[in-house]
C-alpha atoms as a PDB file:
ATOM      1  CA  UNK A   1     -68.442  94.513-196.819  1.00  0.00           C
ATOM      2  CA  UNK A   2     -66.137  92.462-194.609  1.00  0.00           C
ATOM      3  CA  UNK A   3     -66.734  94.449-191.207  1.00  0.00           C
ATOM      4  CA  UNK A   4     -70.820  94.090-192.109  1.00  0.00           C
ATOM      5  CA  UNK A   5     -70.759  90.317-192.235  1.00  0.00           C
ATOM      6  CA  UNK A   6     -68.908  90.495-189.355  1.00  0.00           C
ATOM      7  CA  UNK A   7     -71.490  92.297-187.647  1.00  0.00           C
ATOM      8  CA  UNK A   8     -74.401  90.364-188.640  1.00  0.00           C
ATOM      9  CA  UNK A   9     -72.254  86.851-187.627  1.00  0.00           C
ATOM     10  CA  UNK A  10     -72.633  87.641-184.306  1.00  0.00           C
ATOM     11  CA  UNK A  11     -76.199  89.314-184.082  1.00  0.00           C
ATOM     12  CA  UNK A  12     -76.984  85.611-186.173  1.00  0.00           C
ATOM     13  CA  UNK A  13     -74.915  83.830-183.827  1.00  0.00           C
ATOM     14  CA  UNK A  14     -73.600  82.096-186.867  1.00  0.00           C
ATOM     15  CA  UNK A  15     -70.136  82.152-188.465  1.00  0.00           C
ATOM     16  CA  UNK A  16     -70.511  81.118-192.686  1.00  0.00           C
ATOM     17  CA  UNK A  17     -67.737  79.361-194.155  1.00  0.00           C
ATOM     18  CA  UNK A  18     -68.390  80.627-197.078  1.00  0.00           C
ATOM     19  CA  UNK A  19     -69.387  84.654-196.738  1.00  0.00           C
ATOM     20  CA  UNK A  20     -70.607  84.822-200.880  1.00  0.00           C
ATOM     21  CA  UNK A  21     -73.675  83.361-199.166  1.00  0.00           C
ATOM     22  CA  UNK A  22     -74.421  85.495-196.911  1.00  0.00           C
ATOM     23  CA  UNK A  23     -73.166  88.683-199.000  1.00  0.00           C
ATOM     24  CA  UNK A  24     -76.120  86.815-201.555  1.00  0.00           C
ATOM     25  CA  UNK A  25     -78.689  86.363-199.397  1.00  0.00           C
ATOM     26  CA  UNK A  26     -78.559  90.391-198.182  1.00  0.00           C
ATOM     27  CA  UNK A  27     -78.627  91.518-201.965  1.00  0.00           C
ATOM     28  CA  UNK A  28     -82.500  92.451-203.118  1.00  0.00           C
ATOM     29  CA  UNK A  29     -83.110  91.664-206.876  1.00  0.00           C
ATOM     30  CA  UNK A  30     -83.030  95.621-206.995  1.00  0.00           C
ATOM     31  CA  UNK A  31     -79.278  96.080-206.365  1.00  0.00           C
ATOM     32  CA  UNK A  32     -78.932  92.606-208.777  1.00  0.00           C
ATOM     33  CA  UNK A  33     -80.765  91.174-211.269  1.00  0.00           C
ATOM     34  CA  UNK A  34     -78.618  88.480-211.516  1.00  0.00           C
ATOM     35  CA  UNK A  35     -77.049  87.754-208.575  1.00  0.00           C
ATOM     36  CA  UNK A  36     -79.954  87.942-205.670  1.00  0.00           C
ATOM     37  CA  UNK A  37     -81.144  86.311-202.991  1.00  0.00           C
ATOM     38  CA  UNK A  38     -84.369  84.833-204.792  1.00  0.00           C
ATOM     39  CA  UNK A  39     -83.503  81.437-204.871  1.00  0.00           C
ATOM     40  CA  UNK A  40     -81.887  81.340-201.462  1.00  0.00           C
ATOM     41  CA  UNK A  41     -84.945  83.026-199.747  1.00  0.00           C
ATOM     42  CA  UNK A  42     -87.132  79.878-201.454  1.00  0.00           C
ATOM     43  CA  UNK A  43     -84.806  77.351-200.103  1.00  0.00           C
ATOM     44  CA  UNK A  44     -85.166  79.222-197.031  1.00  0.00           C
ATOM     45  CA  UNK A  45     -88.722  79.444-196.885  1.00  0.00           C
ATOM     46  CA  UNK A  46     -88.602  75.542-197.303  1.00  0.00           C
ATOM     47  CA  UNK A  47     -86.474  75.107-194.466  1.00  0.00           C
ATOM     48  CA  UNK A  48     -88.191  77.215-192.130  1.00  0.00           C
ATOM     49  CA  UNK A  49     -91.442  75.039-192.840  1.00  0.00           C
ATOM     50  CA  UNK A  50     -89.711  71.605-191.735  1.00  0.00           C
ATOM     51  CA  UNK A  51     -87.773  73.007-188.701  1.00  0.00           C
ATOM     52  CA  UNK A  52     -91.042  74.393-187.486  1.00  0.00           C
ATOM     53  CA  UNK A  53     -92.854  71.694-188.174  1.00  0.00           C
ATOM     54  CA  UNK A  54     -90.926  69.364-186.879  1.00  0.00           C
ATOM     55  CA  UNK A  55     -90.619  71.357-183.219  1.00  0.00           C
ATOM     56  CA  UNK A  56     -94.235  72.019-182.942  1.00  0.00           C
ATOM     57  CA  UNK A  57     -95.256  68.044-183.710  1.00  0.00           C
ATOM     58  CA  UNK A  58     -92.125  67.298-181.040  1.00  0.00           C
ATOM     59  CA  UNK A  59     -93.545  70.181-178.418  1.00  0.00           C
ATOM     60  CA  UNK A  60     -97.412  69.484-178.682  1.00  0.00           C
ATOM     61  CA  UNK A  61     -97.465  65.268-178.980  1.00  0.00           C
ATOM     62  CA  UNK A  62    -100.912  65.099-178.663  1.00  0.00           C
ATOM     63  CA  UNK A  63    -102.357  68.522-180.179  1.00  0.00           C
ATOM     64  CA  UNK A  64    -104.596  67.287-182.822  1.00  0.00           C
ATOM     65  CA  UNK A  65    -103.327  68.571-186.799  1.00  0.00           C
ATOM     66  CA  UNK A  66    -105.397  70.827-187.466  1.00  0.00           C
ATOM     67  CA  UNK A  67    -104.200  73.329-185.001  1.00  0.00           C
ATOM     68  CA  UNK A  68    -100.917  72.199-185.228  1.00  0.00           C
ATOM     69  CA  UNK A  69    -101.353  73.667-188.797  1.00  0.00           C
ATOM     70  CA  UNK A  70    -102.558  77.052-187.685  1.00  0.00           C
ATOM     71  CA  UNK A  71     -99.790  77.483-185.097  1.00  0.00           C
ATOM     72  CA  UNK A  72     -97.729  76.589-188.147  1.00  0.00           C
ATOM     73  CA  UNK A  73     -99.342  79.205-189.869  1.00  0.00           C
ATOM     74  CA  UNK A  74     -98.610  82.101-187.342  1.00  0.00           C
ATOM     75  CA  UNK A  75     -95.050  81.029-187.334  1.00  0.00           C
ATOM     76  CA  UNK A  76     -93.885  81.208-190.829  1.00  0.00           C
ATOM     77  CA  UNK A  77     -96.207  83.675-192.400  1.00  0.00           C
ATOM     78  CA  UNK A  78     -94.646  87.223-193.556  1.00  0.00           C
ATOM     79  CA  UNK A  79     -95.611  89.370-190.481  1.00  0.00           C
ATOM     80  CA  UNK A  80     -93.689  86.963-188.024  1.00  0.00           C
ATOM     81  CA  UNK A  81     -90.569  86.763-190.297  1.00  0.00           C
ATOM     82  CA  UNK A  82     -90.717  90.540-190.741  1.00  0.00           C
ATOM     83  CA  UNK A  83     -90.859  91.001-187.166  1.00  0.00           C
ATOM     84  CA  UNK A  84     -87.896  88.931-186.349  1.00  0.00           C
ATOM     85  CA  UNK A  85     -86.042  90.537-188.880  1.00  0.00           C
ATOM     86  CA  UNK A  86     -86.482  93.865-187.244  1.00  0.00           C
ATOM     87  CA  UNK A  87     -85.106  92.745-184.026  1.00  0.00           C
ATOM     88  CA  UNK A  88     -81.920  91.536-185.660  1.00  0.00           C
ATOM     89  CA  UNK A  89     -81.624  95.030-187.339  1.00  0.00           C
ATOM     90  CA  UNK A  90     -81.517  93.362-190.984  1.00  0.00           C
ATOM     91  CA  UNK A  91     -82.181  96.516-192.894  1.00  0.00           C
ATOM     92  CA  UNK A  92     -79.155  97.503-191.802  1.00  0.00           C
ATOM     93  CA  UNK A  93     -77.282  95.274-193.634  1.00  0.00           C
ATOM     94  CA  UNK A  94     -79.231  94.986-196.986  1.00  0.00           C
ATOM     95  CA  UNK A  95     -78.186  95.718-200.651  1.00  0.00           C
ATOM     96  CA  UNK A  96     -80.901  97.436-202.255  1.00  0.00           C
ATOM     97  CA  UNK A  97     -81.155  99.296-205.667  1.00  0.00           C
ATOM     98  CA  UNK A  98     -81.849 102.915-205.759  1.00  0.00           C
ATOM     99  CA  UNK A  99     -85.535 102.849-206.017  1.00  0.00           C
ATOM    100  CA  UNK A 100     -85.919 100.888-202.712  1.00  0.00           C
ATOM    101  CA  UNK A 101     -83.434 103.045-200.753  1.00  0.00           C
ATOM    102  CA  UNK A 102     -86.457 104.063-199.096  1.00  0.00           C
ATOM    103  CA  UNK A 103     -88.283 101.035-197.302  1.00  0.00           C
ATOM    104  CA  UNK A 104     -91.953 102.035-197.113  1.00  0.00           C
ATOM    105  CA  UNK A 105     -95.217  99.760-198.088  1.00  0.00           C
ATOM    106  CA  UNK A 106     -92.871  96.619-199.849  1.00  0.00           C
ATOM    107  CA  UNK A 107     -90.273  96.872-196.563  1.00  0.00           C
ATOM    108  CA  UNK A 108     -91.582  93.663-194.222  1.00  0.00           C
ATOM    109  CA  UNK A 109     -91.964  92.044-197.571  1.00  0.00           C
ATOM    110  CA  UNK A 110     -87.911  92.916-198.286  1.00  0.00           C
ATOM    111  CA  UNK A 111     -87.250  92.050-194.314  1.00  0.00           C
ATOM    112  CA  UNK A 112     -89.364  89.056-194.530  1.00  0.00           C
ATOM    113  CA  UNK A 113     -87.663  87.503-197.951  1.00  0.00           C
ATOM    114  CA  UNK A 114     -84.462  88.833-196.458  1.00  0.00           C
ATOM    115  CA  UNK A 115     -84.472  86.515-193.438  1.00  0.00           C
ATOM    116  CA  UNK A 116     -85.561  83.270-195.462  1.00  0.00           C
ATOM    117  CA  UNK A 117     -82.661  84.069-197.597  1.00  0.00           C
ATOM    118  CA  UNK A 118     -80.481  83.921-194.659  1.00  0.00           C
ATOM    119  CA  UNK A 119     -82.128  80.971-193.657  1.00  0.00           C
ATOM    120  CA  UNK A 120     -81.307  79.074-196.491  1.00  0.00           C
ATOM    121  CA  UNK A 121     -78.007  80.320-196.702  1.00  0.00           C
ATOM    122  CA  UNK A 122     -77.120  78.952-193.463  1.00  0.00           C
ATOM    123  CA  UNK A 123     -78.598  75.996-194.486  1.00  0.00           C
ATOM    124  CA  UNK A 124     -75.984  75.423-197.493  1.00  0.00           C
ATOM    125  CA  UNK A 125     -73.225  76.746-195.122  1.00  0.00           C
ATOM    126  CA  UNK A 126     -73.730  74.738-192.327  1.00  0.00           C
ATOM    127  CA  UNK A 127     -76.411  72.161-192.770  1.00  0.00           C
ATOM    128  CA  UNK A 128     -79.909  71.260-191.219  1.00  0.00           C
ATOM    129  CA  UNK A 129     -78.371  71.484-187.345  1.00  0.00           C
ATOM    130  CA  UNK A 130     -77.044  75.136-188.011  1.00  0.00           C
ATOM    131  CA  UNK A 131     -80.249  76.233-189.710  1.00  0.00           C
ATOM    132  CA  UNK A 132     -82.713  74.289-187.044  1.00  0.00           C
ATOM    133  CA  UNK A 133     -80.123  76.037-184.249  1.00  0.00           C
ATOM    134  CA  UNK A 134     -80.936  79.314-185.605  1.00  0.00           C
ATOM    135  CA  UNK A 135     -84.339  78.854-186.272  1.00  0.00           C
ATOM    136  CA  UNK A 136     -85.056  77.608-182.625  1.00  0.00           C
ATOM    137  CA  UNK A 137     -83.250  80.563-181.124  1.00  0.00           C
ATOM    138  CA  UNK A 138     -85.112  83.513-182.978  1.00  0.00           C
ATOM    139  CA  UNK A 139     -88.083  81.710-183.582  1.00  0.00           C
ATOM    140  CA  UNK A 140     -88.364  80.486-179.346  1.00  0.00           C
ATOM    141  CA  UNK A 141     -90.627  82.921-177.981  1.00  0.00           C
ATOM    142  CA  UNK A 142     -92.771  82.538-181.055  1.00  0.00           C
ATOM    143  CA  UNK A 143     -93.278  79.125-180.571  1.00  0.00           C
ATOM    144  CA  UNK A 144     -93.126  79.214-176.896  1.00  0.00           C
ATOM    145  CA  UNK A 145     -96.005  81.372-177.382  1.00  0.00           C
ATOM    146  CA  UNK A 146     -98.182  79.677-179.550  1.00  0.00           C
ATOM    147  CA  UNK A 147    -101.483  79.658-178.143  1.00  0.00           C
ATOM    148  CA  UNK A 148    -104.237  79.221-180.589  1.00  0.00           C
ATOM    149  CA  UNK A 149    -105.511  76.040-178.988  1.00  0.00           C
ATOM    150  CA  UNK A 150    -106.185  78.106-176.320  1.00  0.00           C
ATOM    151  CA  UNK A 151    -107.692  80.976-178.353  1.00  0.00           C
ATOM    152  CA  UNK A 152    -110.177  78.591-179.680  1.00  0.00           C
ATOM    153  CA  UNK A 153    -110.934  77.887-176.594  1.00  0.00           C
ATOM    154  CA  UNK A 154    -111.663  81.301-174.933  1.00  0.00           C
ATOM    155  CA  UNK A 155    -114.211  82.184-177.685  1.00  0.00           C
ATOM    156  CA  UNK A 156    -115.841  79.102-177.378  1.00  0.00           C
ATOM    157  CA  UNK A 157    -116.438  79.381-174.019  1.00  0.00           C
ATOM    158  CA  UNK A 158    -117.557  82.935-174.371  1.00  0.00           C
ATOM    159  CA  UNK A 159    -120.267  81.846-177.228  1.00  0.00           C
ATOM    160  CA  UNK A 160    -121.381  79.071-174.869  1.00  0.00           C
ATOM    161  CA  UNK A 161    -121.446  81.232-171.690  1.00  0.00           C
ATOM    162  CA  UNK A 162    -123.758  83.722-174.152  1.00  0.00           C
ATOM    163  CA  UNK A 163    -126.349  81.217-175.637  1.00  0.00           C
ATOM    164  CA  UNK A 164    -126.869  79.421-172.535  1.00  0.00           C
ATOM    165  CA  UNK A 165    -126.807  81.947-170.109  1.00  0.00           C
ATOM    166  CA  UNK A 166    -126.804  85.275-171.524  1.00  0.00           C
ATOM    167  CA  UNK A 167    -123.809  86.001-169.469  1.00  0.00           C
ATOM    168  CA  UNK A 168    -119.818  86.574-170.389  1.00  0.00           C
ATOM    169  CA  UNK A 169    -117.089  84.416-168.422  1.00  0.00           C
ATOM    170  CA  UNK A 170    -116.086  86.217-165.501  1.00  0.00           C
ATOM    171  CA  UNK A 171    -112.446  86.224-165.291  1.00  0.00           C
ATOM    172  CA  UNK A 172    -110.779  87.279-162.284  1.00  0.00           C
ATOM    173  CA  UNK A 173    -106.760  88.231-161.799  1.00  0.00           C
ATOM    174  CA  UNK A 174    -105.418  86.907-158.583  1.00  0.00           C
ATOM    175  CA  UNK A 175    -101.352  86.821-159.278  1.00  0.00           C
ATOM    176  CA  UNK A 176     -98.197  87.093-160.632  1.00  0.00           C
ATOM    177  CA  UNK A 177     -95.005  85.015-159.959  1.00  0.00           C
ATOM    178  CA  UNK A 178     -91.488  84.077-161.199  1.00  0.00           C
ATOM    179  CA  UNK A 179     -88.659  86.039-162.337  1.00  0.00           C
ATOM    180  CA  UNK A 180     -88.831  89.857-163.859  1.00  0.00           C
ATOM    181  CA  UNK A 181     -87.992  88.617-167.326  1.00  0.00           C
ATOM    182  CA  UNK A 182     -90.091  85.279-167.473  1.00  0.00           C
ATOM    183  CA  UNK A 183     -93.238  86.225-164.898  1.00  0.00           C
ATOM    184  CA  UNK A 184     -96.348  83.172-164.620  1.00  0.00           C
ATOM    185  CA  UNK A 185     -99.908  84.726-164.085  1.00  0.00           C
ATOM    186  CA  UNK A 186    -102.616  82.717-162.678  1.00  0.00           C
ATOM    187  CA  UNK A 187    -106.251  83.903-163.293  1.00  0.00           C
ATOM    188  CA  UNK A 188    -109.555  82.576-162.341  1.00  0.00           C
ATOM    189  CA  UNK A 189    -112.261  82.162-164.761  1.00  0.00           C
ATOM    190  CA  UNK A 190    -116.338  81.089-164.585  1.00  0.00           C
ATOM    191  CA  UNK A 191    -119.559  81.237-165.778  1.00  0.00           C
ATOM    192  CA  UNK A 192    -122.925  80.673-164.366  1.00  0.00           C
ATOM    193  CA  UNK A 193    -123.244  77.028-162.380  1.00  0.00           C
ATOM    194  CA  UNK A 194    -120.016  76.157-163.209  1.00  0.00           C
ATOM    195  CA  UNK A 195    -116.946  75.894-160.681  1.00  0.00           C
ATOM    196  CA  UNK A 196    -113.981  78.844-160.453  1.00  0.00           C
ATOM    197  CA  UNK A 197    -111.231  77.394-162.571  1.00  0.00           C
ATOM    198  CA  UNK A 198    -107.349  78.497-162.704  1.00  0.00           C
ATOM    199  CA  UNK A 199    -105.190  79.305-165.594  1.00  0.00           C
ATOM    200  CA  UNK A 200    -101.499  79.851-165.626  1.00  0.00           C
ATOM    201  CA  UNK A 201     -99.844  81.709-168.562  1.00  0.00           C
ATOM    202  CA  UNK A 202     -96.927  83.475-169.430  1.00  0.00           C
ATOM    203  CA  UNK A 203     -98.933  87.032-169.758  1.00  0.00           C
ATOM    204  CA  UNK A 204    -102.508  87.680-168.409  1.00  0.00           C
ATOM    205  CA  UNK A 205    -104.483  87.316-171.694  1.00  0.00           C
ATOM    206  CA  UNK A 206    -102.547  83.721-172.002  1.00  0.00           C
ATOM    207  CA  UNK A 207    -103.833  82.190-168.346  1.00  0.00           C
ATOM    208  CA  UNK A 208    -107.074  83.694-169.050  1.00  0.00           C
ATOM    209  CA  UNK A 209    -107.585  81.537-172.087  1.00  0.00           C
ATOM    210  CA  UNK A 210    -105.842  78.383-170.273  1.00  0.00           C
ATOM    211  CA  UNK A 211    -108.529  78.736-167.711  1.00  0.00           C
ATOM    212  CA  UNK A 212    -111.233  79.225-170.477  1.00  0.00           C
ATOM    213  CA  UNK A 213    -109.578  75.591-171.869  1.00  0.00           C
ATOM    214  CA  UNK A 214    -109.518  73.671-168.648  1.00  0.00           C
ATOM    215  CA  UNK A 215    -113.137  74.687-168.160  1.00  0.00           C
ATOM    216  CA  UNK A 216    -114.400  73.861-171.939  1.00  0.00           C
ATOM    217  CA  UNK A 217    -112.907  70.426-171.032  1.00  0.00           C
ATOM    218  CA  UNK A 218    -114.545  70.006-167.765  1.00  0.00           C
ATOM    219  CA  UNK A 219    -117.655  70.921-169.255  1.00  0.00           C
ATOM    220  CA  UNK A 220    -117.164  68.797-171.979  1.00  0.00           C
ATOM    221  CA  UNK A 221    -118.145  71.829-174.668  1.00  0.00           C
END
Protein backbone atom coordinates (compact mmCIF):
# COMPACT_ATOMS: atom_id res chain seq x y z
CA UNK A 1 0.00 0.00 0.00
CA UNK A 2 2.77 2.33 1.13
CA UNK A 3 4.86 2.39 -2.26
CA UNK A 4 1.16 3.11 -4.12
CA UNK A 5 0.45 6.26 -2.16
CA UNK A 6 3.71 7.10 -2.81
CA UNK A 7 3.19 6.92 -6.35
CA UNK A 8 0.04 8.70 -6.64
CA UNK A 9 1.67 11.73 -4.16
CA UNK A 10 3.65 12.73 -6.79
CA UNK A 11 1.42 12.15 -9.99
CA UNK A 12 -1.16 14.47 -7.41
CA UNK A 13 1.57 16.68 -6.64
CA UNK A 14 0.30 16.43 -3.13
CA UNK A 15 1.88 14.90 -0.02
CA UNK A 16 -1.28 13.83 2.79
CA UNK A 17 -0.46 14.05 6.29
CA UNK A 18 -2.59 11.71 7.01
CA UNK A 19 -2.41 8.64 4.20
CA UNK A 20 -5.94 6.77 5.84
CA UNK A 21 -7.39 9.47 3.59
CA UNK A 22 -6.13 8.89 0.72
CA UNK A 23 -5.96 4.91 1.20
CA UNK A 24 -10.14 5.89 1.79
CA UNK A 25 -10.76 7.84 -0.91
CA UNK A 26 -9.17 4.96 -3.53
CA UNK A 27 -11.44 2.20 -1.86
CA UNK A 28 -14.91 1.66 -4.06
CA UNK A 29 -17.91 0.65 -1.80
CA UNK A 30 -17.22 -2.79 -3.62
CA UNK A 31 -13.93 -3.66 -1.86
CA UNK A 32 -15.83 -1.93 1.51
CA UNK A 33 -19.05 -1.52 2.56
CA UNK A 34 -18.08 0.21 5.38
CA UNK A 35 -15.16 1.92 4.96
CA UNK A 36 -15.44 3.75 1.29
CA UNK A 37 -14.90 6.67 -0.27
CA UNK A 38 -18.73 7.74 -0.50
CA UNK A 39 -18.73 10.42 1.77
CA UNK A 40 -15.36 11.80 0.78
CA UNK A 41 -16.25 11.82 -3.00
CA UNK A 42 -19.54 14.14 -1.81
CA UNK A 43 -17.39 16.46 0.09
CA UNK A 44 -15.36 16.41 -2.91
CA UNK A 45 -17.89 17.03 -5.34
CA UNK A 46 -18.75 20.13 -3.10
CA UNK A 47 -15.43 21.42 -3.25
CA UNK A 48 -14.84 21.10 -6.77
CA UNK A 49 -18.11 23.29 -7.33
CA UNK A 50 -16.72 26.39 -5.21
CA UNK A 51 -13.08 26.24 -6.50
CA UNK A 52 -14.50 26.32 -9.98
CA UNK A 53 -16.78 28.67 -9.38
CA UNK A 54 -14.92 30.88 -7.80
CA UNK A 55 -12.00 30.87 -10.78
CA UNK A 56 -14.41 31.18 -13.55
CA UNK A 57 -16.37 34.42 -11.78
CA UNK A 58 -12.45 35.68 -11.05
CA UNK A 59 -11.32 34.78 -14.94
CA UNK A 60 -14.51 36.05 -16.87
CA UNK A 61 -15.49 39.51 -14.66
CA UNK A 62 -17.89 40.52 -16.94
CA UNK A 63 -19.34 37.18 -18.62
CA UNK A 64 -22.92 37.43 -17.83
CA UNK A 65 -24.29 34.16 -15.28
CA UNK A 66 -25.86 32.35 -17.29
CA UNK A 67 -22.95 31.15 -19.24
CA UNK A 68 -20.84 31.32 -16.48
CA UNK A 69 -23.18 28.45 -15.33
CA UNK A 70 -22.77 26.35 -18.42
CA UNK A 71 -18.97 26.65 -18.45
CA UNK A 72 -19.54 25.52 -14.87
CA UNK A 73 -21.38 22.80 -16.14
CA UNK A 74 -18.71 21.39 -18.62
CA UNK A 75 -16.23 21.57 -15.85
CA UNK A 76 -17.56 19.50 -13.11
CA UNK A 77 -19.86 17.12 -14.84
CA UNK A 78 -18.81 13.22 -14.90
CA UNK A 79 -17.18 13.06 -18.41
CA UNK A 80 -14.60 15.89 -17.50
CA UNK A 81 -13.75 14.33 -14.06
CA UNK A 82 -13.48 10.92 -15.74
CA UNK A 83 -11.22 12.27 -18.21
CA UNK A 84 -8.85 13.81 -15.82
CA UNK A 85 -8.79 10.85 -13.92
CA UNK A 86 -7.48 8.88 -16.81
CA UNK A 87 -4.60 11.10 -17.33
CA UNK A 88 -3.47 10.68 -13.74
CA UNK A 89 -3.71 6.84 -14.26
CA UNK A 90 -6.25 6.49 -11.18
CA UNK A 91 -7.41 3.02 -12.00
CA UNK A 92 -4.27 2.08 -11.24
CA UNK A 93 -4.44 2.71 -7.86
CA UNK A 94 -8.09 1.76 -6.93
CA UNK A 95 -9.53 -0.84 -4.43
CA UNK A 96 -12.28 -2.51 -6.02
CA UNK A 97 -14.32 -5.68 -5.05
CA UNK A 98 -14.26 -8.67 -7.21
CA UNK A 99 -17.19 -7.97 -9.34
CA UNK A 100 -15.71 -4.63 -10.61
CA UNK A 101 -12.22 -6.05 -11.28
CA UNK A 102 -13.24 -5.50 -14.68
CA UNK A 103 -13.99 -1.68 -15.42
CA UNK A 104 -16.44 -1.68 -18.34
CA UNK A 105 -19.91 0.47 -18.69
CA UNK A 106 -19.84 1.82 -14.61
CA UNK A 107 -15.75 2.64 -15.08
CA UNK A 108 -15.80 6.77 -15.73
CA UNK A 109 -18.51 6.63 -13.16
CA UNK A 110 -15.78 4.70 -10.61
CA UNK A 111 -12.90 7.20 -12.15
CA UNK A 112 -15.15 10.09 -11.89
CA UNK A 113 -16.34 9.42 -7.99
CA UNK A 114 -12.76 8.34 -7.53
CA UNK A 115 -11.25 11.77 -8.21
CA UNK A 116 -13.93 13.79 -6.09
CA UNK A 117 -12.99 11.48 -3.37
CA UNK A 118 -9.50 12.57 -3.69
CA UNK A 119 -10.62 15.90 -3.88
CA UNK A 120 -12.15 15.99 -0.73
CA UNK A 121 -9.60 14.14 0.87
CA UNK A 122 -7.11 16.68 0.15
CA UNK A 123 -9.39 19.02 1.29
CA UNK A 124 -9.46 17.52 5.03
CA UNK A 125 -5.65 16.96 4.69
CA UNK A 126 -4.59 20.11 3.68
CA UNK A 127 -7.34 22.66 3.52
CA UNK A 128 -9.12 24.89 0.83
CA UNK A 129 -5.45 26.24 -0.64
CA UNK A 130 -4.24 22.53 -1.20
CA UNK A 131 -7.53 21.45 -2.74
CA UNK A 132 -8.01 24.89 -4.94
CA UNK A 133 -3.98 24.20 -5.85
CA UNK A 134 -4.87 20.93 -7.15
CA UNK A 135 -7.92 21.71 -8.67
CA UNK A 136 -6.35 24.67 -10.70
CA UNK A 137 -3.51 22.49 -11.92
CA UNK A 138 -5.57 19.47 -13.43
CA UNK A 139 -8.50 21.34 -14.05
CA UNK A 140 -6.21 24.47 -16.17
CA UNK A 141 -6.60 23.52 -19.62
CA UNK A 142 -10.24 22.81 -18.93
CA UNK A 143 -10.91 26.06 -17.87
CA UNK A 144 -8.43 27.72 -20.02
CA UNK A 145 -10.52 26.24 -22.61
CA UNK A 146 -13.83 27.10 -21.84
CA UNK A 147 -15.40 28.47 -24.76
CA UNK A 148 -19.11 28.25 -24.81
CA UNK A 149 -19.60 31.99 -25.01
CA UNK A 150 -18.03 31.65 -28.06
CA UNK A 151 -19.95 28.54 -29.20
CA UNK A 152 -23.08 30.45 -28.79
CA UNK A 153 -21.80 32.69 -30.78
CA UNK A 154 -20.67 30.72 -33.92
CA UNK A 155 -24.18 29.18 -34.30
CA UNK A 156 -25.75 32.29 -34.00
CA UNK A 157 -24.00 33.79 -36.53
CA UNK A 158 -24.43 30.82 -38.77
CA UNK A 159 -28.48 30.94 -38.23
CA UNK A 160 -28.30 34.67 -38.99
CA UNK A 161 -25.93 34.37 -42.00
CA UNK A 162 -28.79 31.54 -43.20
CA UNK A 163 -32.12 33.51 -42.71
CA UNK A 164 -30.85 36.63 -44.02
CA UNK A 165 -28.80 35.63 -46.68
CA UNK A 166 -29.11 32.11 -47.46
CA UNK A 167 -25.43 31.85 -47.17
CA UNK A 168 -22.93 30.10 -44.38
CA UNK A 169 -20.02 32.31 -42.78
CA UNK A 170 -17.08 31.97 -44.79
CA UNK A 171 -14.22 31.31 -42.62
CA UNK A 172 -10.86 31.50 -43.90
CA UNK A 173 -7.38 30.09 -42.12
CA UNK A 174 -4.55 32.48 -42.56
CA UNK A 175 -1.97 31.38 -39.54
CA UNK A 176 -0.43 29.84 -36.87
CA UNK A 177 2.02 31.28 -34.24
CA UNK A 178 3.69 30.75 -30.81
CA UNK A 179 5.43 27.95 -29.31
CA UNK A 180 5.00 24.00 -30.38
CA UNK A 181 3.19 23.22 -27.16
CA UNK A 182 0.94 26.43 -26.75
CA UNK A 183 0.40 27.51 -30.75
CA UNK A 184 -2.29 30.89 -31.38
CA UNK A 185 -4.34 30.56 -34.71
CA UNK A 186 -5.82 33.51 -36.27
CA UNK A 187 -8.72 32.96 -38.78
CA UNK A 188 -10.82 35.23 -40.78
CA UNK A 189 -14.46 34.99 -40.83
CA UNK A 190 -17.59 36.83 -42.98
CA UNK A 191 -20.74 36.80 -44.37
CA UNK A 192 -22.45 38.66 -47.06
CA UNK A 193 -22.07 42.79 -46.66
CA UNK A 194 -20.34 42.46 -43.70
CA UNK A 195 -16.47 43.26 -43.16
CA UNK A 196 -13.58 40.24 -42.87
CA UNK A 197 -13.14 39.89 -39.15
CA UNK A 198 -10.12 38.08 -37.17
CA UNK A 199 -10.21 35.56 -34.47
CA UNK A 200 -7.38 34.31 -32.39
CA UNK A 201 -7.69 30.98 -30.49
CA UNK A 202 -5.75 28.45 -29.00
CA UNK A 203 -6.83 25.68 -31.81
CA UNK A 204 -8.52 26.51 -35.20
CA UNK A 205 -12.17 25.66 -34.29
CA UNK A 206 -11.55 28.17 -31.12
CA UNK A 207 -10.45 31.50 -33.37
CA UNK A 208 -13.05 30.55 -35.73
CA UNK A 209 -15.76 31.04 -33.17
CA UNK A 210 -13.86 34.24 -31.61
CA UNK A 211 -14.17 35.72 -35.02
CA UNK A 212 -17.87 34.54 -35.30
CA UNK A 213 -18.17 36.63 -31.64
CA UNK A 214 -16.40 39.80 -32.59
CA UNK A 215 -18.62 39.92 -35.67
CA UNK A 216 -22.13 39.07 -33.79
CA UNK A 217 -21.04 42.13 -31.70
CA UNK A 218 -20.25 44.39 -34.49
CA UNK A 219 -23.37 43.54 -36.01
CA UNK A 220 -25.12 43.94 -33.02
CA UNK A 221 -27.03 40.27 -33.51
Amino acid sequence: MTKLINDLEKILDYNFKDKNLLHKALTHKSFSNSVNNEKLEFLGDRVLGLIISKELIEKYPDEKEGIIDKKYANLVNKKTCAEIAKKINIKKFIYLGSSHKILERSADRILSDCLEAIVGSIYLDGGFKSSEKFILKFWASYIDNSIITLVDSKTKLQEYSLKKFKKLPKYIFFKKSGPQHKPLFKTEVEIPQSKKIIGIGTSKKNAQQNAAAKLIKILKI
